[in-house]
Protein backbone atom coordinates (compact mmCIF):
# COMPACT_ATOMS: atom_id res chain seq x y z
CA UNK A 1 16.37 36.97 46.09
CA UNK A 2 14.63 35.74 49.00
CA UNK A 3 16.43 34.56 52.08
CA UNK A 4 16.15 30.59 52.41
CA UNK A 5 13.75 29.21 54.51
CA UNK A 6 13.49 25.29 54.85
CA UNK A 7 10.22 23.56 56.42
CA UNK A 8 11.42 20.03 58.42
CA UNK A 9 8.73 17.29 57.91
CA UNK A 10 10.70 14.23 59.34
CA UNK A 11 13.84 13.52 60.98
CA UNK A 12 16.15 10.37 60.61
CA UNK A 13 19.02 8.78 61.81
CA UNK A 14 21.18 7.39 58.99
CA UNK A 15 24.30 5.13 60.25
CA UNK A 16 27.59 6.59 58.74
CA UNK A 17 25.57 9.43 57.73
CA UNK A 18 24.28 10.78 60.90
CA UNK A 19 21.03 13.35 61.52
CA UNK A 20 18.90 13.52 57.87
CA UNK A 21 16.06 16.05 58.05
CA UNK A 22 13.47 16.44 55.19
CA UNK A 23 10.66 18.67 53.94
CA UNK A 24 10.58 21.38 51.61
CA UNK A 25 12.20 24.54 50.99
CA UNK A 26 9.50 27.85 50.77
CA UNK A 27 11.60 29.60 49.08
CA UNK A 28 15.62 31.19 48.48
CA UNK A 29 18.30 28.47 47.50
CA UNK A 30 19.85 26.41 49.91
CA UNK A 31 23.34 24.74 48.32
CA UNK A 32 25.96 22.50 49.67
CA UNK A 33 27.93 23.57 52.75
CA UNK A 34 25.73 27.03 53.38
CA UNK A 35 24.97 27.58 57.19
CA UNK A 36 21.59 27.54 58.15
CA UNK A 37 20.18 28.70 61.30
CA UNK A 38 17.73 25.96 63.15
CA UNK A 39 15.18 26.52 65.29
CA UNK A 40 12.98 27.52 67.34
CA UNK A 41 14.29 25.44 70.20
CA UNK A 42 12.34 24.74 73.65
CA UNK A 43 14.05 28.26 74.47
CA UNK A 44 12.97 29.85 71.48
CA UNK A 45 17.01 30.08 70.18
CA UNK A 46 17.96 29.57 66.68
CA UNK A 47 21.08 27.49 66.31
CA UNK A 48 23.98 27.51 63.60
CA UNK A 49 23.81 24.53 61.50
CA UNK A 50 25.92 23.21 58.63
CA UNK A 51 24.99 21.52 55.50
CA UNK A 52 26.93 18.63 54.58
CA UNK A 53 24.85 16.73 52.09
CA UNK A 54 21.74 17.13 49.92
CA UNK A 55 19.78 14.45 48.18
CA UNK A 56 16.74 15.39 46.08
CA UNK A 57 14.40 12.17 44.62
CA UNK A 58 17.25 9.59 45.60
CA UNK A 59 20.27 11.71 44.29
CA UNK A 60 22.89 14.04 45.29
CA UNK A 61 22.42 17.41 44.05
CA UNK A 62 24.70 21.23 45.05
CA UNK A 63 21.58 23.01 46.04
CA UNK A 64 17.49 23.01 46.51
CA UNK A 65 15.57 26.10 45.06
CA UNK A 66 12.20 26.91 46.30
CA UNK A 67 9.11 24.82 46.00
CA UNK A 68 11.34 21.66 46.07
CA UNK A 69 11.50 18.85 48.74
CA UNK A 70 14.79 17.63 49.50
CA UNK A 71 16.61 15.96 52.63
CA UNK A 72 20.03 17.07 54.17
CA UNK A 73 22.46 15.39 56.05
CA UNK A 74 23.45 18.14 58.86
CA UNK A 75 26.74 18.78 60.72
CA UNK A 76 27.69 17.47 64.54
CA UNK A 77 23.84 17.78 65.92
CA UNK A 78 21.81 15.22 67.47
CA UNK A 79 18.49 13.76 65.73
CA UNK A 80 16.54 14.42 69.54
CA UNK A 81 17.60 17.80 68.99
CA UNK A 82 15.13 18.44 65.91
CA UNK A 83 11.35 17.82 65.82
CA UNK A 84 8.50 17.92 63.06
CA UNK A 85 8.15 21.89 62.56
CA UNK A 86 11.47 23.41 63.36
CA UNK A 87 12.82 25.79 60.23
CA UNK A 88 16.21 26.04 58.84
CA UNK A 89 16.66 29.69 57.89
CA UNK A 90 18.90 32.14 56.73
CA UNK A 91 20.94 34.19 58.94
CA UNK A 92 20.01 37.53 57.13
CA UNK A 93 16.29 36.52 57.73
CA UNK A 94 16.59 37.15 61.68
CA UNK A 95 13.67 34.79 62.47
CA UNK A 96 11.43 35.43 65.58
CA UNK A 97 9.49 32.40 67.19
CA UNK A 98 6.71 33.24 68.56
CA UNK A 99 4.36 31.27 71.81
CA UNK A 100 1.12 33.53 70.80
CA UNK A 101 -0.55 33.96 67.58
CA UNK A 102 -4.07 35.22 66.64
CA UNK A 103 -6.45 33.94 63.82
CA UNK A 104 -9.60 33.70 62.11
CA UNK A 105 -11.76 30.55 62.46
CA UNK A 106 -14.34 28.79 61.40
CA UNK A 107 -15.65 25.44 63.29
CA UNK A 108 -16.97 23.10 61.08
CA UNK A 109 -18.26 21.27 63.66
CA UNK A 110 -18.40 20.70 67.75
CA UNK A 111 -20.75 18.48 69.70
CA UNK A 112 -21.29 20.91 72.02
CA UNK A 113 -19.77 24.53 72.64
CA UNK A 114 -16.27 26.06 72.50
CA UNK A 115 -14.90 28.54 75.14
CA UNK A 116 -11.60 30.16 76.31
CA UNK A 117 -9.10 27.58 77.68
CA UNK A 118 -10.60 24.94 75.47
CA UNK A 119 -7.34 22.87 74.25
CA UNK A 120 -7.22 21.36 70.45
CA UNK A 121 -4.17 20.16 68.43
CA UNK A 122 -3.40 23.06 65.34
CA UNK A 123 -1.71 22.08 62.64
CA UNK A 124 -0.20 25.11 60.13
CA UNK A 125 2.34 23.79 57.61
CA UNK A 126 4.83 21.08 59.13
CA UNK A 127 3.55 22.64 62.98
CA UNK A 128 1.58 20.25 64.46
CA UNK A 129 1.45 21.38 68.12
CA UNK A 130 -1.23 21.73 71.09
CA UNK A 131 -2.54 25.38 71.74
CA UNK A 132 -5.09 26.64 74.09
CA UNK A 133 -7.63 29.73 73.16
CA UNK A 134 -6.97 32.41 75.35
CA UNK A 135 -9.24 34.91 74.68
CA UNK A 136 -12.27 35.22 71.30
CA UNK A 137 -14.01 37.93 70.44
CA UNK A 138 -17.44 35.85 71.60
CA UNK A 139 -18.86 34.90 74.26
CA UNK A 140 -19.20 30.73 72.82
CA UNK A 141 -18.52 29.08 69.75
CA UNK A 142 -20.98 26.54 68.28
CA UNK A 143 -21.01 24.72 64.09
CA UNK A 144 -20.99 27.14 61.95
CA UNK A 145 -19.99 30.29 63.76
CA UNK A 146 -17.25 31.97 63.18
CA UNK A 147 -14.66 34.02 65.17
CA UNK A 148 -11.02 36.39 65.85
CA UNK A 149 -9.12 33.90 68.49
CA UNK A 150 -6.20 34.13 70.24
CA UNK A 151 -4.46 31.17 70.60
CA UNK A 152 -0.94 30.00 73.12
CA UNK A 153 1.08 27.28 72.12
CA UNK A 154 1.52 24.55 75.18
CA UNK A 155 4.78 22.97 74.97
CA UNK A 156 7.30 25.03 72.18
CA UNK A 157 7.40 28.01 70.68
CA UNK A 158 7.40 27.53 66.78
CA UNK A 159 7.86 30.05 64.12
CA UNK A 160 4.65 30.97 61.75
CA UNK A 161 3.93 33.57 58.94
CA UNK A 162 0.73 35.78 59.06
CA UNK A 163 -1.90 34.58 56.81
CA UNK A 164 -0.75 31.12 56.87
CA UNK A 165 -3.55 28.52 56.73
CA UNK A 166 -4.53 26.56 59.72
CA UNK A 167 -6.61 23.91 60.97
CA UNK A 168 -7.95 23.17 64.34
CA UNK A 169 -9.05 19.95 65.21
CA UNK A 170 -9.77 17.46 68.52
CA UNK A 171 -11.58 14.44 67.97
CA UNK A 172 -14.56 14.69 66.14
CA UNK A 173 -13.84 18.91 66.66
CA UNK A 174 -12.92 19.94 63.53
CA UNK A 175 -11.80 24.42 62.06
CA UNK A 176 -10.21 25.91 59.78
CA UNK A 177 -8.88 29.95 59.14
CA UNK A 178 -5.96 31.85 58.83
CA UNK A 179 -3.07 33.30 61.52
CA UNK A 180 -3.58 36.76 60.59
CA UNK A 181 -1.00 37.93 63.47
CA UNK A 182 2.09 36.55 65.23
CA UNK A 183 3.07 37.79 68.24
CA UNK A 184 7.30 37.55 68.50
CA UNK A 185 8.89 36.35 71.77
CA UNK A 186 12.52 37.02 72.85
CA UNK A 187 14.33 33.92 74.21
CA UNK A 188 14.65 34.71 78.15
CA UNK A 189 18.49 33.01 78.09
CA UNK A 190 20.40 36.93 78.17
CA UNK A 191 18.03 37.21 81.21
CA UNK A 192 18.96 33.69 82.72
CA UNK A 193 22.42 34.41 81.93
CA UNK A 194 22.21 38.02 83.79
CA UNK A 195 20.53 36.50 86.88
CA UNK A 196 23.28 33.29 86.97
CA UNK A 197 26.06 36.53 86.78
CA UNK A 198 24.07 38.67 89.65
CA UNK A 199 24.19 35.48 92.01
CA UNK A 200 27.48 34.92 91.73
CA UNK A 201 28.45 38.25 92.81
CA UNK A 202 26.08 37.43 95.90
CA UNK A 203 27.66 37.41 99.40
CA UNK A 204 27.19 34.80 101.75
CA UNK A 205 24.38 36.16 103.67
CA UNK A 206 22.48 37.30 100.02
CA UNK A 207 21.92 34.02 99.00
CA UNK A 208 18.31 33.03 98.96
CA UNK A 209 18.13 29.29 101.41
CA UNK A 210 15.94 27.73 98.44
CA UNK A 211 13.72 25.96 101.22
CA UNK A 212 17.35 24.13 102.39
CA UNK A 213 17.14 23.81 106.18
CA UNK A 214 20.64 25.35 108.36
CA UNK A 215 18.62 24.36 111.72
CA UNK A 216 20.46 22.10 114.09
CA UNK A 217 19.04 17.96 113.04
CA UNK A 218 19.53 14.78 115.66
CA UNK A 219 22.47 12.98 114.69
CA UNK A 220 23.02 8.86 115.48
CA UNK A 221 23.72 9.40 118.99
CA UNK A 222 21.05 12.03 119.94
CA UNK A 223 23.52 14.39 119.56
CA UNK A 224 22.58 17.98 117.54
CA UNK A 225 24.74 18.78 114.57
CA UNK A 226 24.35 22.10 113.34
CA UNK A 227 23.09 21.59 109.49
CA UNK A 228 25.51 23.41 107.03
CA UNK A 229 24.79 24.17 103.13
CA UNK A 230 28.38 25.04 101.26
CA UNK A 231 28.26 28.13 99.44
CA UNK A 232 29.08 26.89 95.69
CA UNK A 233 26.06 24.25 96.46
CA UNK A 234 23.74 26.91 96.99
CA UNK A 235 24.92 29.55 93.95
CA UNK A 236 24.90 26.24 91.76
CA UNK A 237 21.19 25.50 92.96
CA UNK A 238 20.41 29.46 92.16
CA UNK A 239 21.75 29.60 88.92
CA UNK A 240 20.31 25.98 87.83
CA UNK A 241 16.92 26.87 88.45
CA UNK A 242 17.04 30.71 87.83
């Protein structure tokens, strides 16, 4: 009765096929032609996705039932669209991505010492993603201790469970523990797409300059033109990098 949640492990690109993801479905069914939500994006969005063929060890099957591994062939989306630790969910299942999570660690073992900021590749599940430790409730972290950290993701957000295992390594740096909270984030797009609306409602003499120069420049003959931005160039500038 769960709602389906599917974990991506690998991504192809199958001529007269088109984008084939695989990995393992957690749990719910997933069955031929459902419409799966995929994500978490660089923006944190989930996006609608159709199924339009499942195989399951070489064969076609009509659906893929929790604890299985299976691949799908998906609808009109690109393969450089989907990376190792996106999820195909639900709809009903209103997933959150999250850039901040906090867990328990143990280091098995450091050279030296570990402190806030210190960077280390975490892999939880099909995640595999750089994060760097905020904040720890000591001081320094040295074999053998243990300790509460809170950890930021670099590059994406990515969506986790609480008390998911994780591990924590970076060359010969090696911990393990468990996420024991996720902290959601909301996708800042309504608020890009409110500032994009507020600037075009700008007049003329609102419009920030951007660092464009309107001073007068030396044209080929000496002679000073009077620099000029056009208004659509400068709203376009606004809302591109709002």
């Amino acid at each position: 009765d769960k709602p389906a949640e599917f974990h991506i492990d690998e991504t192809y690109s199958v001529p007269g096929v088109g984008t084939v993801v695989s990995g393992t479905c957690m749990q719910g069914v997933i069955s031929l032609n459902d419409t799966l939500l995929l994500g978490p994006n660089f923006l944190g969005e989930f996006v609608p996705v159709a199924i339009r063929g499942i195989h399951r060890k070489r064969l076609p099957v009509k659906e893929v039932r929790g604890g299985q591994t299976a691949s799908f062939a998906l609808k009109k989306i690109r393969r450089n669209l989907i990376r190792k630790g996106m999820v195909m969910m639900h709809s009903t299942a209103n997933p959150t991505p999250c850039w901040e999570f906090e867990g328990d660690i143990l280091v098995l073992h450091h050279p030296t010492t570990i402190s806030p900021k210190y960077q280390a590749m975490v892999h939880c599940g099909s995640t595999r993603q750089t994060a760097t430790i905020i904040s720890m409730d000591k001081e320094h972290l040295r074999t053998g201790d243990k300790a509460t950290c809170l950890f930021r993701f670099i590059k994406n957000p990515e969506y986790l469970h609480s008390g998911t295992r994780m591990v924590f390594r970076e060359g010969r740096t090696k911990a393990i523990g468990n996420i024991t909270k996720v902290f959601p984030y909301t996708s800042g797009i309504s608020q890009s797409s409110t500032t994009s609306s507020q600037a075009m409602k700008l007049k003329p003499s609102q419009i920030p300059k951007m660092g464009l120069s309107t001073g007068r420049s030396k044209g080929r003959r000496g002679r000073g033109t009077k620099g000029h931005v056009h208004q659509e160039t400068v709203i376009n500038f606004f809302v591109l990098f709002s």
